[in-house]
N, C-alpha and C. Protein backbone atom coordinates (compact mmCIF):
# COMPACT_ATOMS: atom_id res chain seq x y z
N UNK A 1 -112.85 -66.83 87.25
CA UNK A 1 -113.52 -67.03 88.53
C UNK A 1 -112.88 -66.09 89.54
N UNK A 2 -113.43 -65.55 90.41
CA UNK A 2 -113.20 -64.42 90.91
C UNK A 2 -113.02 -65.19 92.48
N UNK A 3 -112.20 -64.11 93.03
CA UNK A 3 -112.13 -64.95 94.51
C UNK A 3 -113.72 -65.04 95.57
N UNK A 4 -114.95 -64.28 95.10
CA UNK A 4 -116.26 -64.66 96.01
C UNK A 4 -116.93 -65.66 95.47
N UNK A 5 -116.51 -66.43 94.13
CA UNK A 5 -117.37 -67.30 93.75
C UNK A 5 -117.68 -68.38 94.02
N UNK A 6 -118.86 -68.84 94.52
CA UNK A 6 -118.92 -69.75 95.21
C UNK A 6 -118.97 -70.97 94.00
N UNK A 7 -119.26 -71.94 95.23
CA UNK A 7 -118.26 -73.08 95.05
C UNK A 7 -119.24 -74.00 95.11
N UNK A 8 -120.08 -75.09 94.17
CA UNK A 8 -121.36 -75.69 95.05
C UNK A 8 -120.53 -77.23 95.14
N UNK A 9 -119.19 -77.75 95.52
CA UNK A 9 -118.87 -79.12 95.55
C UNK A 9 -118.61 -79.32 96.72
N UNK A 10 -118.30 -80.65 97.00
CA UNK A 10 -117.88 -81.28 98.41
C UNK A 10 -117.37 -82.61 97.65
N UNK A 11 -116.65 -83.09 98.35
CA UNK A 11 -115.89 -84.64 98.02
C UNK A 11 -116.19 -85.20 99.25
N UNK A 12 -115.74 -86.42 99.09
CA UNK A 12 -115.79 -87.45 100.95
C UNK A 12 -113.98 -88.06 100.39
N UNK A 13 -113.79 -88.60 101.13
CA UNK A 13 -112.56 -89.10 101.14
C UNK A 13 -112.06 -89.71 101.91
N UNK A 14 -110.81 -90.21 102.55
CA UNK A 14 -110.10 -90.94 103.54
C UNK A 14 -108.54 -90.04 103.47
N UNK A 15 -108.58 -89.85 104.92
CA UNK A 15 -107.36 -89.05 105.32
C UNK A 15 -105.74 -89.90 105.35
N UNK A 16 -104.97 -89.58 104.39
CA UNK A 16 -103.99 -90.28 104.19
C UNK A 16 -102.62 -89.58 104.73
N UNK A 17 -101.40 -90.43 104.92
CA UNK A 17 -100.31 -89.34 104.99
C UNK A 17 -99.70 -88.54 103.67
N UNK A 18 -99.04 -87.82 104.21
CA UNK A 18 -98.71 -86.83 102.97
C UNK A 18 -96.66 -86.74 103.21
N UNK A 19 -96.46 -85.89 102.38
CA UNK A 19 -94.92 -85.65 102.94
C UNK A 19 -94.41 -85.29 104.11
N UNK A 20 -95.93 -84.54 104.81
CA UNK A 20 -95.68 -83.64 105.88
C UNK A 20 -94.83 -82.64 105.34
N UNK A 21 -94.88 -81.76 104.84
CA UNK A 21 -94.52 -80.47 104.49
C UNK A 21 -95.22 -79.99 105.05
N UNK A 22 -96.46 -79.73 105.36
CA UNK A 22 -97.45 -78.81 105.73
C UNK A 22 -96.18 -78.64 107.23
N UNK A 23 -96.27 -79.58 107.94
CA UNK A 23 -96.31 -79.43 109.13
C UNK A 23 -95.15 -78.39 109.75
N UNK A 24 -93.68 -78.89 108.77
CA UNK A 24 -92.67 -78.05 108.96
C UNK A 24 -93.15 -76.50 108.30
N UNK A 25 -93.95 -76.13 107.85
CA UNK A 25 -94.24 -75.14 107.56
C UNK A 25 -95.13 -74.01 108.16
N UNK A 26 -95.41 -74.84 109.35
CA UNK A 26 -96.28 -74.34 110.32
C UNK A 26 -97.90 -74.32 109.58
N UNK A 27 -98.30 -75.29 108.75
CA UNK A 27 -99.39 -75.51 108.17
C UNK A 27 -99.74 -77.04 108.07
N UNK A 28 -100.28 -77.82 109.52
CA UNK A 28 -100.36 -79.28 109.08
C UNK A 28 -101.61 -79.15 108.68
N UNK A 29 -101.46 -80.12 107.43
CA UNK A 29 -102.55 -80.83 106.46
C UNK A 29 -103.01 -81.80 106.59
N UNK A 30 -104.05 -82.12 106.63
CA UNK A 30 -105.05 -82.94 106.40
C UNK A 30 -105.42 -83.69 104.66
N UNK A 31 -104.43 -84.48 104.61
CA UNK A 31 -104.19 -85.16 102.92
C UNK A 31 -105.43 -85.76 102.30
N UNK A 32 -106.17 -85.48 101.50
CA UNK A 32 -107.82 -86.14 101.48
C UNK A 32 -107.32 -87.28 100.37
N UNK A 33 -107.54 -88.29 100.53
CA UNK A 33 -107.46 -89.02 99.08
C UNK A 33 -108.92 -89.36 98.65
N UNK A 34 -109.36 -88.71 97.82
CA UNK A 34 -110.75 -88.45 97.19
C UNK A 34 -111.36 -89.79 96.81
N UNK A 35 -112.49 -89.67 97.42
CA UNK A 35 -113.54 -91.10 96.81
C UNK A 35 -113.38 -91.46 94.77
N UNK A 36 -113.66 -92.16 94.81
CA UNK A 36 -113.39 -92.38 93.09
C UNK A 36 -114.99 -91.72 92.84
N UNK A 37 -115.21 -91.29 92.28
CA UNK A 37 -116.89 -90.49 91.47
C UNK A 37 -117.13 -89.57 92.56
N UNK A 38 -115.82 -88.64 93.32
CA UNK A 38 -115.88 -87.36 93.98
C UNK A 38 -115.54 -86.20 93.27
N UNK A 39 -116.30 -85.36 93.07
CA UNK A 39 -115.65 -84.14 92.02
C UNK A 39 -114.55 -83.51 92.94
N UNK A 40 -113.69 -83.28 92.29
CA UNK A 40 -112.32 -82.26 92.27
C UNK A 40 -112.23 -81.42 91.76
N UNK A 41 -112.62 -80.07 92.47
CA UNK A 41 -112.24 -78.71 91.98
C UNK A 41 -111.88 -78.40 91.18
N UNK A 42 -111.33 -77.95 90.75
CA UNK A 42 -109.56 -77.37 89.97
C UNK A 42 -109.13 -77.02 90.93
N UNK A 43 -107.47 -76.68 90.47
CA UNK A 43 -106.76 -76.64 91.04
C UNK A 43 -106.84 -75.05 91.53
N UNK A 44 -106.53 -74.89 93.22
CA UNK A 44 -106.96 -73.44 93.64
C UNK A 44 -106.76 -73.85 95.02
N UNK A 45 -106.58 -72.91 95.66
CA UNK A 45 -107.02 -72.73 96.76
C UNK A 45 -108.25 -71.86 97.29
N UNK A 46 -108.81 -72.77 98.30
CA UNK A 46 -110.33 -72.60 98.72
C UNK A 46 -110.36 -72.44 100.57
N UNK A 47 -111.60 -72.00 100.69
CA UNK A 47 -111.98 -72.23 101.81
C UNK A 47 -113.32 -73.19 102.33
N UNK A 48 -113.44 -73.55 103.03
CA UNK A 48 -114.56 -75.02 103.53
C UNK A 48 -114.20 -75.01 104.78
N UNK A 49 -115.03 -76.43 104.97
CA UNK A 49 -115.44 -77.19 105.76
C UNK A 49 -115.10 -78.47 105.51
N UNK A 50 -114.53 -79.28 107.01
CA UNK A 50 -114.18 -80.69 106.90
C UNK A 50 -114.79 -80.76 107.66
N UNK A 51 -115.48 -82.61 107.64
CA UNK A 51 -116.85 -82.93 108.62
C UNK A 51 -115.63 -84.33 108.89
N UNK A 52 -115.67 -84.40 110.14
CA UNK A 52 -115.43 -85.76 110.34
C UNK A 52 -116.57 -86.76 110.64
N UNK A 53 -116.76 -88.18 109.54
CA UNK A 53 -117.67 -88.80 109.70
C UNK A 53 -118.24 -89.41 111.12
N UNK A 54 -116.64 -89.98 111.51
CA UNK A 54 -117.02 -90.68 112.95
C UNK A 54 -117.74 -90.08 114.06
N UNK A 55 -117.24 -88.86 113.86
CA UNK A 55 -117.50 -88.31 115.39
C UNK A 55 -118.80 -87.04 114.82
N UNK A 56 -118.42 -86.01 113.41
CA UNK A 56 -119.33 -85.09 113.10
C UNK A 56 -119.04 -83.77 113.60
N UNK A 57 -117.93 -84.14 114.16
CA UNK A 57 -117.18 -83.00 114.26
C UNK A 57 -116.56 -82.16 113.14
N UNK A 58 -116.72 -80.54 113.11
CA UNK A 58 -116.65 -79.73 111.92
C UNK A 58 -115.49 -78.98 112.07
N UNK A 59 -114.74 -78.93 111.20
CA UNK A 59 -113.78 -77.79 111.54
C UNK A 59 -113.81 -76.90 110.04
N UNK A 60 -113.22 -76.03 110.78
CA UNK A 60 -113.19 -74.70 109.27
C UNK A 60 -111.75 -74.52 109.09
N UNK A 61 -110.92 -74.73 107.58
CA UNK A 61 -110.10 -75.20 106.66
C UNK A 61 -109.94 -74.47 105.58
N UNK A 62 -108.54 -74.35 105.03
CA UNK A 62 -108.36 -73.39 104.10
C UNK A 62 -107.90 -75.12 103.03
N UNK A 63 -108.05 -74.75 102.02
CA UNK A 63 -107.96 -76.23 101.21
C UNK A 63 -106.94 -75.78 99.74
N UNK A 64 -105.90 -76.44 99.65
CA UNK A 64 -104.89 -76.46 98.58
C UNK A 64 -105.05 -77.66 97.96
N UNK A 65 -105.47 -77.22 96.26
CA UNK A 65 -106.01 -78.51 95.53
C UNK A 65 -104.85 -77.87 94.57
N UNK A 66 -104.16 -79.11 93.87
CA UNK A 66 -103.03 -78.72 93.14
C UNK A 66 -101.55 -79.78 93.20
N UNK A 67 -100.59 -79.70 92.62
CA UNK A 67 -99.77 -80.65 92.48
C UNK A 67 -97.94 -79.78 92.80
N UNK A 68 -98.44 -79.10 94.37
CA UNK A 68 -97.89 -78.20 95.05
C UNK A 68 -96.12 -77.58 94.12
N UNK A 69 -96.64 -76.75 93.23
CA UNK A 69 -95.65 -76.03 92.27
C UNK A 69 -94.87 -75.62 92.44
N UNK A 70 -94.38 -74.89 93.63
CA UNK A 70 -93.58 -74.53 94.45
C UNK A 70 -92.12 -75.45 95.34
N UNK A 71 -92.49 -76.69 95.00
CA UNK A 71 -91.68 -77.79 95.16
C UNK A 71 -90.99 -78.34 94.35
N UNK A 72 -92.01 -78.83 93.13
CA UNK A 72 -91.59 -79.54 91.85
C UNK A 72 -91.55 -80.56 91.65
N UNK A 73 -92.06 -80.99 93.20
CA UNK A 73 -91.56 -82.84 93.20
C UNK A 73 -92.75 -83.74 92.58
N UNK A 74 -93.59 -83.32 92.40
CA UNK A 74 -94.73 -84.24 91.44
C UNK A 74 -96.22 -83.65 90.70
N UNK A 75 -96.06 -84.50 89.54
CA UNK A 75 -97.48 -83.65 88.96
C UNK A 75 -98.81 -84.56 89.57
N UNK A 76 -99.07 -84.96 90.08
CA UNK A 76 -100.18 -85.43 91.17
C UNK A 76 -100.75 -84.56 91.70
N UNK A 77 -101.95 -84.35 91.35
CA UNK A 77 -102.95 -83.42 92.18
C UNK A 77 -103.11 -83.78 93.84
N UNK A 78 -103.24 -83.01 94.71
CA UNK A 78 -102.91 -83.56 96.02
C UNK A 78 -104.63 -82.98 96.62
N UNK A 79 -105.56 -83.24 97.65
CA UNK A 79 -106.08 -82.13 98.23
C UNK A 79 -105.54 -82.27 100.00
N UNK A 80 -105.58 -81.23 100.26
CA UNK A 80 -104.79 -80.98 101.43
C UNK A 80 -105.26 -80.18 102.19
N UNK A 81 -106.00 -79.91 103.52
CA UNK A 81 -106.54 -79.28 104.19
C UNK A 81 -105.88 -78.53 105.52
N UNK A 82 -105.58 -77.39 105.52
CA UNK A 82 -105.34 -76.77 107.02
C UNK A 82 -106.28 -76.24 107.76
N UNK A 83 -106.68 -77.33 109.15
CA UNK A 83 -107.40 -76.86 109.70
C UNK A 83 -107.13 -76.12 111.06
N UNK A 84 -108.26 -75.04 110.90
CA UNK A 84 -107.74 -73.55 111.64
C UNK A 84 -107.76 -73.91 113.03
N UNK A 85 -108.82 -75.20 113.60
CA UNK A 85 -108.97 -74.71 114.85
C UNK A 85 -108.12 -76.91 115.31
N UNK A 86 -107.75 -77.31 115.14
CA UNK A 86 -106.85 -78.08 115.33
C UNK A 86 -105.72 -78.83 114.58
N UNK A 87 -104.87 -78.84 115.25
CA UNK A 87 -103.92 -80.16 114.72
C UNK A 87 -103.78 -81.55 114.69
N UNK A 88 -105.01 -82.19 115.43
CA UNK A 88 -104.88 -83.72 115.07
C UNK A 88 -104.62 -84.02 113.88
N UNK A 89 -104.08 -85.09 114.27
CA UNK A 89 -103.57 -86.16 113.31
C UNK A 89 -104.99 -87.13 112.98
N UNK A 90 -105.48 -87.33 111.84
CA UNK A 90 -106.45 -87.75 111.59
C UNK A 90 -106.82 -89.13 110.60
N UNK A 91 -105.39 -89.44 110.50
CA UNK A 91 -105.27 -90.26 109.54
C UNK A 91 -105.87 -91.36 109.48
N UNK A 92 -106.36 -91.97 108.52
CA UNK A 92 -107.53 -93.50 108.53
C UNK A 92 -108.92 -92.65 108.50
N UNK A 93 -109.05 -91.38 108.45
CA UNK A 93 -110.50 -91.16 108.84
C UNK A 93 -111.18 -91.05 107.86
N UNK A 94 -112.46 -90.96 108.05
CA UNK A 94 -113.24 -90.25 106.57
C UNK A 94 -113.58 -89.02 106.80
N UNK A 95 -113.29 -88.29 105.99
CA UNK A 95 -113.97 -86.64 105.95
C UNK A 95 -114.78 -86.42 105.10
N UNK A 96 -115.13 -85.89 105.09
CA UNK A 96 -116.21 -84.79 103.81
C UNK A 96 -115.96 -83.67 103.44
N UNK A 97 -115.42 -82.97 102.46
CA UNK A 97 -114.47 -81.86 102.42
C UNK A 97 -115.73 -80.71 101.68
N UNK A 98 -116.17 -79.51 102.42
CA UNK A 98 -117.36 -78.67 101.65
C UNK A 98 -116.49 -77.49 101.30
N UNK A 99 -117.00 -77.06 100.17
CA UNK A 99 -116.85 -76.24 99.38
C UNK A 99 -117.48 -74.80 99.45
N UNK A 100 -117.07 -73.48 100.23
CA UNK A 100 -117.43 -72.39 100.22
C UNK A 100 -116.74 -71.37 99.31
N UNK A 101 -115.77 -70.99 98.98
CA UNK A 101 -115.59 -70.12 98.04
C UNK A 101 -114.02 -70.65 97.40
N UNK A 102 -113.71 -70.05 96.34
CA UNK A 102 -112.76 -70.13 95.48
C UNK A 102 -111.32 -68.43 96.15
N UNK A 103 -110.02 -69.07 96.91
CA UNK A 103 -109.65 -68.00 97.21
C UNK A 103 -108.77 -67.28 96.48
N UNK A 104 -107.98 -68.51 95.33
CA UNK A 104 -106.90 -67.71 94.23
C UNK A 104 -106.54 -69.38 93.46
N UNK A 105 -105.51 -68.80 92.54
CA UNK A 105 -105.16 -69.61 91.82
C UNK A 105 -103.56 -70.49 92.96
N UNK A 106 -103.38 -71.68 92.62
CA UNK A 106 -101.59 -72.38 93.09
C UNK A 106 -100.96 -71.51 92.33
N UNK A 107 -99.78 -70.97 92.94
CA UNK A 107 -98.59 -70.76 91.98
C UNK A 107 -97.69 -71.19 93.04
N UNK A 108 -96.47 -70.89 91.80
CA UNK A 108 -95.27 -71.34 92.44
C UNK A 108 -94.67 -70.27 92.71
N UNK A 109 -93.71 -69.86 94.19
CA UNK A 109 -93.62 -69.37 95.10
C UNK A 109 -91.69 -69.43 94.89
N UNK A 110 -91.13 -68.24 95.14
CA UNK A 110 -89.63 -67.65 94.75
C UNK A 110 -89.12 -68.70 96.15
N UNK A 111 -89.68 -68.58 97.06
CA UNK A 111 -89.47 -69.52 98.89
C UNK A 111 -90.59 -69.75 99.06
N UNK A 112 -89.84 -70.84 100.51
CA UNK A 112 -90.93 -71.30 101.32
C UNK A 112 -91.39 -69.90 102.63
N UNK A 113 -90.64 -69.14 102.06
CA UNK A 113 -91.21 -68.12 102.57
C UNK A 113 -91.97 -66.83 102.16
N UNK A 114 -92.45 -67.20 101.15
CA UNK A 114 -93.10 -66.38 100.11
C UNK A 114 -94.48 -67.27 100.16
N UNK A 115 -94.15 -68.97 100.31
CA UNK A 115 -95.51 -69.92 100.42
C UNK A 115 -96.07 -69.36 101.52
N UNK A 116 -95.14 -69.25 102.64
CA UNK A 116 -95.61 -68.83 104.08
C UNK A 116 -96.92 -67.95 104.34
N UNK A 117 -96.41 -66.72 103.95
CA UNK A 117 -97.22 -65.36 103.94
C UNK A 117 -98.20 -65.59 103.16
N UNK A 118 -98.26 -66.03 102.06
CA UNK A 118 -99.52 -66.24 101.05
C UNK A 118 -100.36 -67.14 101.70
N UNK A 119 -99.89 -68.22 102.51
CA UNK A 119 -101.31 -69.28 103.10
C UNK A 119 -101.53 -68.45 104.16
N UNK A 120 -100.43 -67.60 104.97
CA UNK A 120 -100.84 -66.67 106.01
C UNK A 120 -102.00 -65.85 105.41
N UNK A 121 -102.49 -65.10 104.52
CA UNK A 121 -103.23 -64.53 104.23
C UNK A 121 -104.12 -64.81 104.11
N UNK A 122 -104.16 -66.45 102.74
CA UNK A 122 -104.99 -67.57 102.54
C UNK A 122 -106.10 -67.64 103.81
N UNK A 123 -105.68 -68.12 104.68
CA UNK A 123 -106.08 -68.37 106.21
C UNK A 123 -107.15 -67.18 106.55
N UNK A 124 -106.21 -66.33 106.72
CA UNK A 124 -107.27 -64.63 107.31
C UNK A 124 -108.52 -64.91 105.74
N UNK A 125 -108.65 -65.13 105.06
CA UNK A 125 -109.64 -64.75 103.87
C UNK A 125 -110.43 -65.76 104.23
N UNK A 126 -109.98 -66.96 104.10
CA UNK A 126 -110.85 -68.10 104.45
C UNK A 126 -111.72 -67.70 106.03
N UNK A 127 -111.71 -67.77 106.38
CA UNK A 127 -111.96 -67.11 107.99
C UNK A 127 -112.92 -66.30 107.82
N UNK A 128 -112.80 -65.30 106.83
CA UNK A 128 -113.91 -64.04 106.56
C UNK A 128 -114.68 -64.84 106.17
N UNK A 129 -114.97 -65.77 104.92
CA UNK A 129 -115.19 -66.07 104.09
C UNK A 129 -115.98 -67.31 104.71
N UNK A 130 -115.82 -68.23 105.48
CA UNK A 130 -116.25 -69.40 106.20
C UNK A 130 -117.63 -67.88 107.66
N UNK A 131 -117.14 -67.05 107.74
CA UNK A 131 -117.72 -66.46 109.18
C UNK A 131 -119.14 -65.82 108.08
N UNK A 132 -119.20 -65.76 106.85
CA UNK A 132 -120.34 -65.26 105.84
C UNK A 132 -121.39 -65.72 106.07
N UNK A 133 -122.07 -65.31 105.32
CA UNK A 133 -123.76 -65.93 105.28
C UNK A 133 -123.58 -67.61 104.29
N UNK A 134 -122.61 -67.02 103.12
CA UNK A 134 -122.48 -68.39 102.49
C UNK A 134 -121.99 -69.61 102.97
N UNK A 135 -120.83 -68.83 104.19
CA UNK A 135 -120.06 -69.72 104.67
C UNK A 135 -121.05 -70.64 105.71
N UNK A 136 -121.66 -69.75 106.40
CA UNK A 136 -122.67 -70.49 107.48
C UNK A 136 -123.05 -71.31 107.09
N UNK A 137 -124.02 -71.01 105.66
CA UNK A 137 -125.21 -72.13 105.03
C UNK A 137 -124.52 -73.54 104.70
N UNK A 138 -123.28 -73.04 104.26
CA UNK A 138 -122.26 -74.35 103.65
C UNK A 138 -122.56 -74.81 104.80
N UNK A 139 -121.76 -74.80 105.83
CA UNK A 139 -121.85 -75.86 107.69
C UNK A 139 -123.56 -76.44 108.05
N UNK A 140 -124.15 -75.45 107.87
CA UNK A 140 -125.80 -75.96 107.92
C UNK A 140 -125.90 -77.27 107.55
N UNK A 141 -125.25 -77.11 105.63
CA UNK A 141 -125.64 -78.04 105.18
C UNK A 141 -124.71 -79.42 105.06
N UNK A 142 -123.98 -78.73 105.97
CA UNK A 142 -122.77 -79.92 105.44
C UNK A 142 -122.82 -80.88 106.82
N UNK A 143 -123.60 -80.15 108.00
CA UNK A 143 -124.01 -81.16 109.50
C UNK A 143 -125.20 -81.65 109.37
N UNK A 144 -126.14 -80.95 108.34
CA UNK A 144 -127.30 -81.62 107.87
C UNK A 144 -127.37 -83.06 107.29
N UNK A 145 -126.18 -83.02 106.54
CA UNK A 145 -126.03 -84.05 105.22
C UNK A 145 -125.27 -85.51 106.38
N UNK A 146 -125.07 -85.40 107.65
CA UNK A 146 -124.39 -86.09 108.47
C UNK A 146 -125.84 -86.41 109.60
N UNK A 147 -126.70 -85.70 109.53
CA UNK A 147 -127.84 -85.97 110.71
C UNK A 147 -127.27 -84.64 111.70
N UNK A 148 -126.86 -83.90 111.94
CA UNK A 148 -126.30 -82.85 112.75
C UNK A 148 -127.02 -81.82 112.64
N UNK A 149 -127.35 -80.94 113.89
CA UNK A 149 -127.51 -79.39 113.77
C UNK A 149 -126.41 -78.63 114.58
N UNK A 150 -126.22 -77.57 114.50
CA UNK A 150 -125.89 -76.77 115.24
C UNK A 150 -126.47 -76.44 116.69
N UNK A 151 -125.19 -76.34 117.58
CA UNK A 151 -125.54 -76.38 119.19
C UNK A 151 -126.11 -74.71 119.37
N UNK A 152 -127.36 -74.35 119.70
CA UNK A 152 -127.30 -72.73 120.26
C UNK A 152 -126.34 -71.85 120.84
């Protein structure tokens, strides 16, 4: 799978706490704990869309699905969302996590500063990649699937 290939899944979920690693890392996450009969990726990092149910508010998210390798501390698949344009704390919520492209494989990382630069990049790709034609249609459909359109 190549990094433009799209992606046709979405999960729903409930936003849980996590270790907070993200946060000391200058990457807070958004911890999804996946509906039971929600498909799960593989493990990769992606780019999407998180819908918050309550409100329908959208944000655009770089997404680490994986059992973070670079640590070692557990084989538990985690999904974990950094979203680009806030930091709330969101916990108790329901999201909807959409699926626009596939950006690379998890690996494990020499530092946390080797993780750094790679989600730094992660981020800039996702961004291209969410600003696309594919990326658009994903949000279309992912405020559609909530009763939502887009404001002019």
């Amino acid at each position: 799978m190549d990094d433009t290939e799209e992606i046709l899944a979405h999960l729903t979920g409930t936003v849980v706490r996590g270790a907070g690693r993200g946060h000391g890392l200058g990457f807070p996450t958004a911890n999804v704990a996946a509906d039971p009969g929600s498909v799960v990726p593989p493990a990769a990092i992606y780019s999407g869309w998180v819908v918050r149910h309550t409100s329908g508010v959208v944000h655009p998210g770089t997404i680490s699905i994986g059992s973070n390798p670079t640590f070692c501390d557990t084989i538990e698949v985690h999904v974990e969302v950094y979203c680009h344009d806030t930091s709330d704390e969101f916990y108790g919520e329901r999201v909807g996590v959409w699926f626009v492209a596939r950006i690379r494989d998890t690996v494990k990382f020499a530092s946390s500063d080797d993780l750094i630069r790679a989600a730094r990049r992660d981020v800039l790709r996702s961004e291209e990649l969410l600003a696309s034609g594919r990326g658009r249609r994903v949000r279309t459909g992912a405020l559609a699937a909530y009763g939502k359109t887009l404001s002019p």
